[in-house]
Every structure is written in structure tokens, then in C-alpha cells.
C-alpha atoms as a PDB file:
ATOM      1  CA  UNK A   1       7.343  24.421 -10.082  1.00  0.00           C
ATOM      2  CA  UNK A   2       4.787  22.683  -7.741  1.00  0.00           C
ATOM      3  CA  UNK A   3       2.002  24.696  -8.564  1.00  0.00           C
ATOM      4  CA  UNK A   4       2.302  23.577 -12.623  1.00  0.00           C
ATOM      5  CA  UNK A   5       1.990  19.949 -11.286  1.00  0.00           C
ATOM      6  CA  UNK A   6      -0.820  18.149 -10.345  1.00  0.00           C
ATOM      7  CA  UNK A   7      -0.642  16.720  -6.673  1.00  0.00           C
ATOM      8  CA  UNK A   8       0.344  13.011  -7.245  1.00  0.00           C
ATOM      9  CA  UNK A   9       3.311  14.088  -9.806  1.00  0.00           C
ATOM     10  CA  UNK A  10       4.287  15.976  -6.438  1.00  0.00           C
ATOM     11  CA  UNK A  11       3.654  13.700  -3.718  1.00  0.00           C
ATOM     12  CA  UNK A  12       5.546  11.417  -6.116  1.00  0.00           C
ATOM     13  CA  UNK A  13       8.723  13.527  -6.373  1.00  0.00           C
ATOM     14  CA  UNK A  14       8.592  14.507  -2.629  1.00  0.00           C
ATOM     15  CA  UNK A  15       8.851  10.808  -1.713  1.00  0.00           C
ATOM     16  CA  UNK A  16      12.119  10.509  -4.044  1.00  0.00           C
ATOM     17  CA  UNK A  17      13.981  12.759  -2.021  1.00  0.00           C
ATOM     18  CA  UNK A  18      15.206  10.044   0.660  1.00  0.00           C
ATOM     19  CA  UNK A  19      15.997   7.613  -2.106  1.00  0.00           C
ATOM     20  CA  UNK A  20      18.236  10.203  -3.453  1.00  0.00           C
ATOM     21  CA  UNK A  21      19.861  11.551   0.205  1.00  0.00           C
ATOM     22  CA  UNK A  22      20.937   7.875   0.571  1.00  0.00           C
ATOM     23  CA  UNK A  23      22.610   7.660  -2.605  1.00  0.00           C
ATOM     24  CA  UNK A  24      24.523  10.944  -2.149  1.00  0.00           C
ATOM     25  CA  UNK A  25      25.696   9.495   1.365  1.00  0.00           C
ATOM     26  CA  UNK A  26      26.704   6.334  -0.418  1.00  0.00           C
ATOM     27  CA  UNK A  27      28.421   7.866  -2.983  1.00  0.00           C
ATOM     28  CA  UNK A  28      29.865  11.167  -0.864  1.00  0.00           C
ATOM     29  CA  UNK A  29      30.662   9.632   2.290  1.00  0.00           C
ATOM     30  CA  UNK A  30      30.692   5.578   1.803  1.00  0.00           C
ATOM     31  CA  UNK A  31      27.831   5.491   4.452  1.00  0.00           C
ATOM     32  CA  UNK A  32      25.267   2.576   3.758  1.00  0.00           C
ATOM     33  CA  UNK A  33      21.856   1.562   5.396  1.00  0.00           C
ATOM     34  CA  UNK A  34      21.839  -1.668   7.116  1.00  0.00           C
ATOM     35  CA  UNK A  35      19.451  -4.468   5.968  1.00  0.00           C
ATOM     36  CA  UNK A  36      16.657  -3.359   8.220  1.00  0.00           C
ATOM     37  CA  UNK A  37      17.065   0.186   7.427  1.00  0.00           C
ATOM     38  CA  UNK A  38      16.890  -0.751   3.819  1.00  0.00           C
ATOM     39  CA  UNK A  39      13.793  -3.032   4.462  1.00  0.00           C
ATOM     40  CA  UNK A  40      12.250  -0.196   6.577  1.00  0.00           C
ATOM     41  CA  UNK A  41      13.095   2.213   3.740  1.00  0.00           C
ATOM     42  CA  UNK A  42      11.699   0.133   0.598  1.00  0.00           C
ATOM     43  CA  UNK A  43       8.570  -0.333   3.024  1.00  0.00           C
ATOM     44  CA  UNK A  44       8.439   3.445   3.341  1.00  0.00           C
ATOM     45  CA  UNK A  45       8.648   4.208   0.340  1.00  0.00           C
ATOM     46  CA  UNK A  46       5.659   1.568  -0.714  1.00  0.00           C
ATOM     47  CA  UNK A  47       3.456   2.975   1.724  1.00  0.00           C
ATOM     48  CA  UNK A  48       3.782   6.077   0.469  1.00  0.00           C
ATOM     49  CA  UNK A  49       3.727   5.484  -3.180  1.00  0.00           C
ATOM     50  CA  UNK A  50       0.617   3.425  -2.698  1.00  0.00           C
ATOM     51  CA  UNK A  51      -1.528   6.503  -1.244  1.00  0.00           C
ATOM     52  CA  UNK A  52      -0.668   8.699  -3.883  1.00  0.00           C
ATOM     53  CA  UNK A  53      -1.485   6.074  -6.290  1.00  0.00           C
ATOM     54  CA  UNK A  54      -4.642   6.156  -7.911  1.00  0.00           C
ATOM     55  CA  UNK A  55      -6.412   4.001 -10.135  1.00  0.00           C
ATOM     56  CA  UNK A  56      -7.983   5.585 -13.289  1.00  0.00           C
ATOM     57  CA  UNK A  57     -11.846   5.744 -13.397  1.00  0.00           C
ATOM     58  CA  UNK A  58     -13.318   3.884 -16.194  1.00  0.00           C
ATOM     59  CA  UNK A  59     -15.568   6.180 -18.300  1.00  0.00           C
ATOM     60  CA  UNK A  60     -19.269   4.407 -18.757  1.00  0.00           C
ATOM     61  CA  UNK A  61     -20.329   4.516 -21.935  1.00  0.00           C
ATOM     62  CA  UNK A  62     -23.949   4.859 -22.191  1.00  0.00           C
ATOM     63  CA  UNK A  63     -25.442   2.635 -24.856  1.00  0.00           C
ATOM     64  CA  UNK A  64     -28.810   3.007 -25.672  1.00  0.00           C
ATOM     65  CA  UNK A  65     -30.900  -0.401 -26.751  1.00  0.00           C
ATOM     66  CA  UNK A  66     -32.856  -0.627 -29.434  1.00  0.00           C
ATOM     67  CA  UNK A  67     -35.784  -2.085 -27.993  1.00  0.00           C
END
């Protein structure tokens, strides 16, 4: 399904795929991250959801004067 996707609706998925490996141990196993590890994690994931983050261009509009 990648290829029907642009690349930031990808990159954004891809970096979801920790998030949810750390759930599945919580909820499978009962194994949690430690405060750092979730620090280091969040920080992670900000990082990477900042670089795939774009801001949208602003079309100009071209106005002609009248004078």
C-alpha cells in the first residue's frame, strides 16, 4: 500500500511502529520503558515527526493594480 501514499503519510506511519511495539509489550508481557527510555522515546519520535513535517506553501495571488 506504500506506493498509493504519498511519502510523509508513510514516513508518518513508519515512525508509529515503535509506539505500537511498546504497547504490545505492555499489554503482552507487562514490560514497561523506564522514564528515560520514555523521554528518549517521545524525543524520538519528535525528531522524526518534525522532518517529515512540512509546512504548506502559501499560493501568491497575483493582483494586478489599476494604475
Amino acid at each position: 500500500m506504500q506506493k498509493f501514499t504519498n511519502p510523509t503519510h508513510a514516513g508518518l506511519i513508519f515512525i508509529m511502529e515503535p509506539v505500537f511495539a511498546a504497547m504490545t509489550s505492555a499489554v503482552w508481557e507487562h514490560e514497561y520503558m523506564s522514564y528515560a527510555g520514555t523521554i528518549g522515546c517521545l524525543l524520538i519520535l519528535l525528531g522524526m515527526g518534525l522532518s517529515e513535517w512540512r509546512p504548506k506553501k502559501h499560493k501568491k495571488s497575483h493582483k494586478t493594480s489599476s494604475f
